[in-house]
C-alpha atoms as a PDB file:
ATOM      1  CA  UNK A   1      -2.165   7.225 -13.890  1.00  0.00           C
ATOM      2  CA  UNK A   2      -4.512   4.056 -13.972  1.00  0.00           C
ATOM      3  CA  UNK A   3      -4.610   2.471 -10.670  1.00  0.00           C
ATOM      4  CA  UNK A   4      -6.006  -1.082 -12.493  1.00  0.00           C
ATOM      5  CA  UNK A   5      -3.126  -3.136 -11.360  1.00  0.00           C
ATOM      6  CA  UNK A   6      -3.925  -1.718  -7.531  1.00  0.00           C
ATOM      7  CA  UNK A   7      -7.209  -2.816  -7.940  1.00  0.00           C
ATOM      8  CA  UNK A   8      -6.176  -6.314  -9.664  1.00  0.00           C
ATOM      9  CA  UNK A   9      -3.846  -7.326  -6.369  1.00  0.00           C
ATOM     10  CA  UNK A  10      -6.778  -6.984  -4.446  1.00  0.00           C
ATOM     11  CA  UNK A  11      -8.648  -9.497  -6.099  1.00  0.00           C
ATOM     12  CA  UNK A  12      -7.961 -13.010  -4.613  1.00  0.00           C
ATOM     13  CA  UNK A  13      -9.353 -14.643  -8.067  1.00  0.00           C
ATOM     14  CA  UNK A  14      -6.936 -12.123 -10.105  1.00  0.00           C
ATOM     15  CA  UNK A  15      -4.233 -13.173  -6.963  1.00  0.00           C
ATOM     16  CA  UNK A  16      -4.823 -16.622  -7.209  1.00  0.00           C
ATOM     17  CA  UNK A  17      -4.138 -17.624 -11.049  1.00  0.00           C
ATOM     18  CA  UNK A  18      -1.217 -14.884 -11.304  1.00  0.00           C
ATOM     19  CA  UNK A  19       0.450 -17.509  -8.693  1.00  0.00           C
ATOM     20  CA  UNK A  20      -0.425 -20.553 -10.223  1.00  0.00           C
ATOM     21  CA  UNK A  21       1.057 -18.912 -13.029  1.00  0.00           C
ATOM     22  CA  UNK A  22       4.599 -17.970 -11.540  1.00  0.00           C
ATOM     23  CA  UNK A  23       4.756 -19.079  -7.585  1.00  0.00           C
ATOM     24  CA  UNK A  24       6.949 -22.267  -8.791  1.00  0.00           C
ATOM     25  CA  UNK A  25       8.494 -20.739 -11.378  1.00  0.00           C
ATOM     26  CA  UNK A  26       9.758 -17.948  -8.480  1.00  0.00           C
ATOM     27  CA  UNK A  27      10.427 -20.764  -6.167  1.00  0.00           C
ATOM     28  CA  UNK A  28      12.623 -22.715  -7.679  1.00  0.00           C
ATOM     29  CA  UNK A  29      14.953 -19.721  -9.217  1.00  0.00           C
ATOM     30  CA  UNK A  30      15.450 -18.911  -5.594  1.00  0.00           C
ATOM     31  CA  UNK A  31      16.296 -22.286  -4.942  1.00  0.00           C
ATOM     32  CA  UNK A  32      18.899 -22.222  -7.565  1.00  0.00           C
ATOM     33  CA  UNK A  33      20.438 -18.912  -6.862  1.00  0.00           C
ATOM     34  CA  UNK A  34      20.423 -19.542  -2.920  1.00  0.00           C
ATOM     35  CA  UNK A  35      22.397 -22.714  -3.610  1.00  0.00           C
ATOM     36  CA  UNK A  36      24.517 -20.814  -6.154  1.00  0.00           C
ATOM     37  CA  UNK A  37      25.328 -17.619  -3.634  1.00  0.00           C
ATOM     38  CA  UNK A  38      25.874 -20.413  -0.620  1.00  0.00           C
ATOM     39  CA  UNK A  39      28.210 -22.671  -2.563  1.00  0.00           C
ATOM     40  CA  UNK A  40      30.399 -20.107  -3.762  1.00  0.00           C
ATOM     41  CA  UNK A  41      30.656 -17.877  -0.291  1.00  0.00           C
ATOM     42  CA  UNK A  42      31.101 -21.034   2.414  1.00  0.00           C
ATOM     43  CA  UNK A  43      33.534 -23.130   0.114  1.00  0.00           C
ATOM     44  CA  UNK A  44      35.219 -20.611  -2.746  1.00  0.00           C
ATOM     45  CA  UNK A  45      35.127 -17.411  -1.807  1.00  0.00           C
ATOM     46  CA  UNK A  46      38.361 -16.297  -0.205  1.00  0.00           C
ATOM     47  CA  UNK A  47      39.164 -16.079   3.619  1.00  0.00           C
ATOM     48  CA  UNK A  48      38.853 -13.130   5.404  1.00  0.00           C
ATOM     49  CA  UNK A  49      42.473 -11.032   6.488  1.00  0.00           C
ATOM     50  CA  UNK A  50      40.701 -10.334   9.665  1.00  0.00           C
ATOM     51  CA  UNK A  51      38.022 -12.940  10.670  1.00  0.00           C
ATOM     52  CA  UNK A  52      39.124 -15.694   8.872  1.00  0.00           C
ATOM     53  CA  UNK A  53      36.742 -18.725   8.006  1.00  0.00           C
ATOM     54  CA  UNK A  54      34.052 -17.399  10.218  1.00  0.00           C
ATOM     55  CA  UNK A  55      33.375 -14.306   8.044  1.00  0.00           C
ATOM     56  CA  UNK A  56      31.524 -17.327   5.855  1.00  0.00           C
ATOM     57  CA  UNK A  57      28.351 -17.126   8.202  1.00  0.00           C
ATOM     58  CA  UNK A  58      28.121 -13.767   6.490  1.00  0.00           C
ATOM     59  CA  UNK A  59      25.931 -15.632   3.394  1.00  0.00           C
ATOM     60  CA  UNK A  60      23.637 -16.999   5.933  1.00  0.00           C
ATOM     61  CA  UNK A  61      23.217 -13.962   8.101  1.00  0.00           C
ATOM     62  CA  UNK A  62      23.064 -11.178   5.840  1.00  0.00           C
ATOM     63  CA  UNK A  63      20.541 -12.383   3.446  1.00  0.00           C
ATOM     64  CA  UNK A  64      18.367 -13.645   6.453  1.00  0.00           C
ATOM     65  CA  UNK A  65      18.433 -10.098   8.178  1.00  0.00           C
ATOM     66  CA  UNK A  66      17.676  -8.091   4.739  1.00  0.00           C
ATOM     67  CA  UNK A  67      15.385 -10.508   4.373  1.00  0.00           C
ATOM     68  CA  UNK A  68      13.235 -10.249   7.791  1.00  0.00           C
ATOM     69  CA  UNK A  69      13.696  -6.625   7.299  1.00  0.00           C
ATOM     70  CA  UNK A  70      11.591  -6.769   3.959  1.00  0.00           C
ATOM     71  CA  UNK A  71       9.074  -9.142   4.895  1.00  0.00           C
ATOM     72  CA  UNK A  72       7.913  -7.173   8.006  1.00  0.00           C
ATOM     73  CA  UNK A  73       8.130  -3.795   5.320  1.00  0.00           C
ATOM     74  CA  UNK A  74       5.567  -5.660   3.605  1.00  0.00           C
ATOM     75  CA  UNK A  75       3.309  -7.107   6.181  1.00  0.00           C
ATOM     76  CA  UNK A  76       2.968  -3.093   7.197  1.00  0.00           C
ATOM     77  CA  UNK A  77       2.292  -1.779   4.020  1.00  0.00           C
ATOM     78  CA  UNK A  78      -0.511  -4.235   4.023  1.00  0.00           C
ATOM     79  CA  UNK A  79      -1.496  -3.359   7.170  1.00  0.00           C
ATOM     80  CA  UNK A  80      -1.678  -0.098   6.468  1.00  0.00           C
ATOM     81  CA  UNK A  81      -3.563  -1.341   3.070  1.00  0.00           C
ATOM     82  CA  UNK A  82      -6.262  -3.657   4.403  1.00  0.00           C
ATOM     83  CA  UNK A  83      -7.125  -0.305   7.537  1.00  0.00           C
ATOM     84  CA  UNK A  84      -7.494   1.970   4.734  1.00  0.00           C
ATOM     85  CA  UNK A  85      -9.348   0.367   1.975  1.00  0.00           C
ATOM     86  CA  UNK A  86      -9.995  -3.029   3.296  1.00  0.00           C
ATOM     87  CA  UNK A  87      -8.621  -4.839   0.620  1.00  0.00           C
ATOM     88  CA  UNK A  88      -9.214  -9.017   1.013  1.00  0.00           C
ATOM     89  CA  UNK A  89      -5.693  -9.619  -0.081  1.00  0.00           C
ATOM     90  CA  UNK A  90      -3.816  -7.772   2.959  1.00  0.00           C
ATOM     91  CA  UNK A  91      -4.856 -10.170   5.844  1.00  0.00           C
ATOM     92  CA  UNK A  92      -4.265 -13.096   3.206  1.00  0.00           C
ATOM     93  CA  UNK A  93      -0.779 -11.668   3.020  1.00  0.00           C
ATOM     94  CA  UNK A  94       0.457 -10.914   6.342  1.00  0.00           C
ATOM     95  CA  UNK A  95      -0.878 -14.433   7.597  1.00  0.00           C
ATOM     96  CA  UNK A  96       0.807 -15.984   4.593  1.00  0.00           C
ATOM     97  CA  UNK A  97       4.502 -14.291   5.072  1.00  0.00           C
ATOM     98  CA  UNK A  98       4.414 -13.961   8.980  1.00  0.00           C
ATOM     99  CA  UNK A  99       5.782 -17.106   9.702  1.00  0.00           C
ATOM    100  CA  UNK A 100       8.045 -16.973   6.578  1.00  0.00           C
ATOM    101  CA  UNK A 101       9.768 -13.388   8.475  1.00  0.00           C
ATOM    102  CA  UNK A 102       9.465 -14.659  11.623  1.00  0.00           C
ATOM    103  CA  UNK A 103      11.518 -18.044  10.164  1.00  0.00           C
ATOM    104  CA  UNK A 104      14.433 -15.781   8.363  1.00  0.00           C
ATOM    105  CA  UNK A 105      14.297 -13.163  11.730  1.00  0.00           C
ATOM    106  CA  UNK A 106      14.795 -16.493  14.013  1.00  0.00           C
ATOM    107  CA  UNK A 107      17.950 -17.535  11.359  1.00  0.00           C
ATOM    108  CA  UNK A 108      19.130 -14.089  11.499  1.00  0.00           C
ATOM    109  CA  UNK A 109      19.624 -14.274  15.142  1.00  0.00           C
ATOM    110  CA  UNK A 110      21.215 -17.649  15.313  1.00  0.00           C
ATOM    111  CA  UNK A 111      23.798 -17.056  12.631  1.00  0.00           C
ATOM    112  CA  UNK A 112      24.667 -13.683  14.175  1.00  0.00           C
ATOM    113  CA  UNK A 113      24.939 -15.322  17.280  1.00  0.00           C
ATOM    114  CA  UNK A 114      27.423 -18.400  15.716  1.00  0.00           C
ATOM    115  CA  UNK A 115      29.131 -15.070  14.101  1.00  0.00           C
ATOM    116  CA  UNK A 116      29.120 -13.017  17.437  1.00  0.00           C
ATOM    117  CA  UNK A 117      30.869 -16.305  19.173  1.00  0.00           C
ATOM    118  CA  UNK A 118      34.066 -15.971  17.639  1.00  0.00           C
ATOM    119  CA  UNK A 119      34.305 -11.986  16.791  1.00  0.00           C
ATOM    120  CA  UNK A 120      33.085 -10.899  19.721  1.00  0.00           C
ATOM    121  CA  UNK A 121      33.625 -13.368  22.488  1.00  0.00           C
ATOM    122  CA  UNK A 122      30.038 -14.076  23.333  1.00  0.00           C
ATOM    123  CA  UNK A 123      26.810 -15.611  21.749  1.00  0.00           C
ATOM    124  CA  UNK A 124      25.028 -12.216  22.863  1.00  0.00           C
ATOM    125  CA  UNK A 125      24.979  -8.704  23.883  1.00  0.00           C
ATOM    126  CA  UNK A 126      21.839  -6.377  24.665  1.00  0.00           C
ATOM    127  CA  UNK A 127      23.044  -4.537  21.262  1.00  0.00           C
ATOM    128  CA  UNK A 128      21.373  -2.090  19.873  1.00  0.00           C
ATOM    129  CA  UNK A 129      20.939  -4.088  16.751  1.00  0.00           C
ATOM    130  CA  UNK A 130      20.401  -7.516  18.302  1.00  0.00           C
ATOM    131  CA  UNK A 131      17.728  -5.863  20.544  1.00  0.00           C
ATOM    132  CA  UNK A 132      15.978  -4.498  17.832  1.00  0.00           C
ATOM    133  CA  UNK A 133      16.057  -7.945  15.559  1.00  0.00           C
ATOM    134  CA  UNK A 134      14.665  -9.770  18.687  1.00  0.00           C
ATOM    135  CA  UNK A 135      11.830  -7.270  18.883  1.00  0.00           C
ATOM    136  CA  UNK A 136      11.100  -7.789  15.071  1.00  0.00           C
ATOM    137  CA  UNK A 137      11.036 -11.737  15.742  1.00  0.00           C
ATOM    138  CA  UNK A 138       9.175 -10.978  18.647  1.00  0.00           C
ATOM    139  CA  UNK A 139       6.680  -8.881  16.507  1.00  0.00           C
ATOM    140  CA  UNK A 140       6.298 -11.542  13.644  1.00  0.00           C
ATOM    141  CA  UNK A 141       5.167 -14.192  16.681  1.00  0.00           C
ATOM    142  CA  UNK A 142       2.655 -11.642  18.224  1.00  0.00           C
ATOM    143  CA  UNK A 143       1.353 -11.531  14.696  1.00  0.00           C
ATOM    144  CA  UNK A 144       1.177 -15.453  14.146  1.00  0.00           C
ATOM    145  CA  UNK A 145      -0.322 -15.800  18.103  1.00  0.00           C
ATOM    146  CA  UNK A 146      -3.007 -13.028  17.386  1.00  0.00           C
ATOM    147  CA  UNK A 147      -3.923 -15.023  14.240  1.00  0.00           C
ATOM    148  CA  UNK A 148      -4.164 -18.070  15.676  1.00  0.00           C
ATOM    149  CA  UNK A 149      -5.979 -17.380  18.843  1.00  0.00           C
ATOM    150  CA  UNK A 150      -8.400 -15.223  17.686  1.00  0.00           C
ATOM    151  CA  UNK A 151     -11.805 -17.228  16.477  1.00  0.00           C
ATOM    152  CA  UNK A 152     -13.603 -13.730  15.443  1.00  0.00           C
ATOM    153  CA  UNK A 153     -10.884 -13.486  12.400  1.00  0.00           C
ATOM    154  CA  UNK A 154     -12.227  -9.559  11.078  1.00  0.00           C
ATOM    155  CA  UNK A 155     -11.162  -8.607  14.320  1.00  0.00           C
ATOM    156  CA  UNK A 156      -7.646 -10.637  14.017  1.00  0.00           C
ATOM    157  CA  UNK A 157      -7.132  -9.206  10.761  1.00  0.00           C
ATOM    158  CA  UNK A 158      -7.833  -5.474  12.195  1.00  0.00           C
ATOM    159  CA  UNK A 159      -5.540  -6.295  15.457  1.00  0.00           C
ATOM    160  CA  UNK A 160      -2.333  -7.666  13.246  1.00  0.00           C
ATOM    161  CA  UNK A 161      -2.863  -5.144  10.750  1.00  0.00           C
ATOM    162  CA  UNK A 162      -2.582  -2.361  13.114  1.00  0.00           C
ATOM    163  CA  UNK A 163       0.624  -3.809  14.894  1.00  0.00           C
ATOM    164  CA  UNK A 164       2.270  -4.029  11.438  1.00  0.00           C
ATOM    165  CA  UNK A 165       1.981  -0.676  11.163  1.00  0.00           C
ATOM    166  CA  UNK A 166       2.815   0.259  14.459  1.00  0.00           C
ATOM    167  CA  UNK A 167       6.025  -2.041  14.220  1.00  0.00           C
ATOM    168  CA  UNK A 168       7.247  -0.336  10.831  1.00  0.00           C
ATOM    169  CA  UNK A 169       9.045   2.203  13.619  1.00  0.00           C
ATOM    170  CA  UNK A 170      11.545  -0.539  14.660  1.00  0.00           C
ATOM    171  CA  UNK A 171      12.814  -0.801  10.957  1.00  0.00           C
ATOM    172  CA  UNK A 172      15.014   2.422  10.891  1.00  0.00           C
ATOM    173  CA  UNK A 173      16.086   1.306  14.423  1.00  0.00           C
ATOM    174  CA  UNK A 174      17.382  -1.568  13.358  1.00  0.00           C
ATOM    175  CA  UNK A 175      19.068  -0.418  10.298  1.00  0.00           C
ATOM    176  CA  UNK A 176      20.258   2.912  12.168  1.00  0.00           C
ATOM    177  CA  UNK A 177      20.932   1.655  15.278  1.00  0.00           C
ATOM    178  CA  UNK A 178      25.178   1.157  14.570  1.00  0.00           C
ATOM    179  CA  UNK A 179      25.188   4.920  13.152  1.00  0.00           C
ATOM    180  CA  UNK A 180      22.928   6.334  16.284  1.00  0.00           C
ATOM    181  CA  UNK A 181      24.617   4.209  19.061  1.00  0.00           C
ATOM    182  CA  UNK A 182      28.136   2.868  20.107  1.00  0.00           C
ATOM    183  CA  UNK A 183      27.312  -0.730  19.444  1.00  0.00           C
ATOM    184  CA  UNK A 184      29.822  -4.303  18.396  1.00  0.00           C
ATOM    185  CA  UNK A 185      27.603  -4.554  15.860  1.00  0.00           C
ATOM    186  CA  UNK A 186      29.463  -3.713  12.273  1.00  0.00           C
ATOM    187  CA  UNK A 187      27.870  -1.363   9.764  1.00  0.00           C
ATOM    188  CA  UNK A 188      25.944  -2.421   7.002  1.00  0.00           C
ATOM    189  CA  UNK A 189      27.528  -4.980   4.325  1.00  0.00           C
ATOM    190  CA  UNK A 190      25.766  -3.179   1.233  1.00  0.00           C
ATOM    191  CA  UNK A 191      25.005   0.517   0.860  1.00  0.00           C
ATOM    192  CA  UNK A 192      23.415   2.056  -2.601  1.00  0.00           C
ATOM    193  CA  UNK A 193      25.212   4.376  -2.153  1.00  0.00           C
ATOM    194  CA  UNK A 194      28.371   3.431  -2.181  1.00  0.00           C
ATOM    195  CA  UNK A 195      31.266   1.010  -3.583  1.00  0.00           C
ATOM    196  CA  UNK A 196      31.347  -2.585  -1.239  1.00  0.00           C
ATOM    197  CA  UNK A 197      34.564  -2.831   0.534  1.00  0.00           C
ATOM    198  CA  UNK A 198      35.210  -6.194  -0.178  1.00  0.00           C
ATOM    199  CA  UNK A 199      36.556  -7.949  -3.294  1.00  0.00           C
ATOM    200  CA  UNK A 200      33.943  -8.805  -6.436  1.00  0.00           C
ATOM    201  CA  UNK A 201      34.834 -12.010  -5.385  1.00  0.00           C
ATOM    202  CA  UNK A 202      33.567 -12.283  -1.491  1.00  0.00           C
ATOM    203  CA  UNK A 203      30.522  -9.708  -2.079  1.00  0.00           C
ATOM    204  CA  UNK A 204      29.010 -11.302  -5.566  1.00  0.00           C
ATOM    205  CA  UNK A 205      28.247 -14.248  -4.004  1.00  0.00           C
ATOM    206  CA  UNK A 206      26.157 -12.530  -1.100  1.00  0.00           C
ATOM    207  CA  UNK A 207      24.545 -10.758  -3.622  1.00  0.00           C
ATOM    208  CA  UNK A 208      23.312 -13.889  -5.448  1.00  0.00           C
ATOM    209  CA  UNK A 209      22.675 -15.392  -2.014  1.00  0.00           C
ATOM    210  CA  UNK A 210      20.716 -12.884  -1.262  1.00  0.00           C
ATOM    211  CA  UNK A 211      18.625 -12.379  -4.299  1.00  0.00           C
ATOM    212  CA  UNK A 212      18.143 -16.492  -3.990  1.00  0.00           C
ATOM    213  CA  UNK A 213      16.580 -15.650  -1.230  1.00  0.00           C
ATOM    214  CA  UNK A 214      14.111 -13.345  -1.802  1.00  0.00           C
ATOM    215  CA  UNK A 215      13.154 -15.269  -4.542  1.00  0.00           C
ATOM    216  CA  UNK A 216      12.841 -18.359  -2.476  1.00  0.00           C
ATOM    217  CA  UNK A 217      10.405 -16.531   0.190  1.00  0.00           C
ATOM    218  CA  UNK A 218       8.425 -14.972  -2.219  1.00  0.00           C
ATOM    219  CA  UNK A 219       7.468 -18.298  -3.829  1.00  0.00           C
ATOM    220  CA  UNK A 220       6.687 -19.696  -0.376  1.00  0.00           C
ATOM    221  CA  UNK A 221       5.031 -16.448   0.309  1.00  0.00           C
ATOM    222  CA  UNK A 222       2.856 -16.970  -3.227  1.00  0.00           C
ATOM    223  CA  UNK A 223       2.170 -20.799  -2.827  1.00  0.00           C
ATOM    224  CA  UNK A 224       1.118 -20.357   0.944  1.00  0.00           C
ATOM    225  CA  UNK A 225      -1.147 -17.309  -0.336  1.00  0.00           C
ATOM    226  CA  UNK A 226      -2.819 -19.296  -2.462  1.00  0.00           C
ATOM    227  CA  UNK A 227      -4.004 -21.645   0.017  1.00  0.00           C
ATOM    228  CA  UNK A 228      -5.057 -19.101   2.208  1.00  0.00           C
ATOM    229  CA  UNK A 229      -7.322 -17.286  -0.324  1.00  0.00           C
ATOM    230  CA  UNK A 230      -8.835 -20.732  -1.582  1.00  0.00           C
ATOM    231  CA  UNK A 231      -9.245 -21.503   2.405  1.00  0.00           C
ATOM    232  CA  UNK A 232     -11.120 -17.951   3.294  1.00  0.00           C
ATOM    233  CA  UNK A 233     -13.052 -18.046  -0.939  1.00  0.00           C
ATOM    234  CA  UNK A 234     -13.948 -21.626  -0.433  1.00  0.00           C
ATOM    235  CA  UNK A 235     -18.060 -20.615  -0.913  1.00  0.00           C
ATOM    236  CA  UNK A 236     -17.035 -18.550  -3.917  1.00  0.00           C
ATOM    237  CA  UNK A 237     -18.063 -19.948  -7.137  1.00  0.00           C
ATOM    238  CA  UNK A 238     -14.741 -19.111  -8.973  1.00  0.00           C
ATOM    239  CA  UNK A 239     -13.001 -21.556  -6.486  1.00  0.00           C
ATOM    240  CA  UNK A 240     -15.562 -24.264  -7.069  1.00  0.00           C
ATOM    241  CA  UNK A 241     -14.584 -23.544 -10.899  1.00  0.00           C
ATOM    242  CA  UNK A 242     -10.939 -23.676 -10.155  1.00  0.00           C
ATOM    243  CA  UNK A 243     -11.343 -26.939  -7.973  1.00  0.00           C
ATOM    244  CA  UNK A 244     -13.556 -28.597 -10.760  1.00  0.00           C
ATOM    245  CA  UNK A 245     -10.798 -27.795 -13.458  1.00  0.00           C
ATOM    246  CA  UNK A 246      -7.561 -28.536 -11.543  1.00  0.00           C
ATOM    247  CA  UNK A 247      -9.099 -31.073  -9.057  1.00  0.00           C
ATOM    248  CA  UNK A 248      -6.968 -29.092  -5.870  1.00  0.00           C
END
């Protein structure tokens, strides 16, 4: 098995023009398909027997929790990439798509609160779940702080990569917690594994929603990465090349 492409994401020059190359592109189908999947669930798709109207915060909510979910995923896996082989493209990665998880972690928690209003009878409990989506928010900004504060930045790169790692064990909390504990929260929307329990109609637009969305974040992710690596290869001669050509 050749391991070139492995070796190819770790290059910030390789990095750099594969974005310029696709990081619109990316950015824009997620804006499409986000306004697509929002469009059709808040004004078309039919009312819920149960909930009603406020079911609709469902295309906000769900795509912003899957969402914060997979960017933290990420920002381990790097962590766990840059402590291992030191790769120059991990740090640029978690700094880049920190704020961009703690953003969709912060809308996750609003909209479930707006939802929790209504269904439950309060804007929050100590859930199991909500206490383990404040934790990841609350992980993302320890991340963003560390970065920020820290002038020495190989030693802010080593500190945020190690609590990536270390916060990959709230993940199956949060997505476990419902099935391990008695909490209001309801189970998961989507399962691989099985058939959705709501009509083609309610549950296709979520799924475009929420593919908009990851689209849409990993453009931002890709355009913000790019400034990063041109910020931290500015005495490279490749960028001098690339800022002679493009005049960025």
């Amino acid at each position: 098995m050749s391991w070139t492409w492995f070796h190819k994401l770790g290059s910030p020059k390789w990095f750099f023009q594969f974005a310029s190359r696709w990081s619109l592109g990316v950015f824009l189908s997620g804006v499409v398909l986000l306004l697509i999947g929002l469009v059709w669930g808040l004004a078309f798709a039919p009312e819920d027997y149960q909930q009603g109207n406020s079911f609709r915060i469902i295309y906000i909510h769900v795509p912003a929790a899957i969402l914060a979910q997979s960017c933290y995923l990420g920002l381990g896996v790097a962590g766990f990439v840059f402590l291992v082989w030191q790769m120059k493209m991990a740090p640029i990665f978690i700094k880049s798509v920190a704020p961009l998880g703690a953003l969709v972690a912060l809308i996750a928690l609003v909209s479930g609160a707006i939802w929790g209003k209504p269904t439950w009878g309060t804007w929050w409990v100590w859930d199991a779940r909500l206490t383990s989506v404040l934790v990841l928010f609350l992980l993302y900004m320890g991340v963003i702080a560390i970065q920020n504060s820290l002038e020495d930045k190989i030693l802010a790169d080593k500190a945020v990569a190690v609590i990536g790692v270390v916060g990959l064990i709230n993940l199956p909390i949060i997505k476990y917690s419902v099935e391990w504990w008695n909490t209001l929260h309801q189970p998961a929307t989507f399962k691989l594994t099985e058939k959705p329990a709501m009509p083609m109609e309610m549950w296709l637009p979520l799924l475009i929603s929420s593919l908009g969305l990851y689209l849409f974040i990993a453009g931002l992710a890709m355009l913000r990465m790019q400034t990063e690596v041109l910020n931290r290869e500015r005495r490279s001669s490749w960028v001098k090349e690339e800022v002679l050509k493009n005049g960025i």
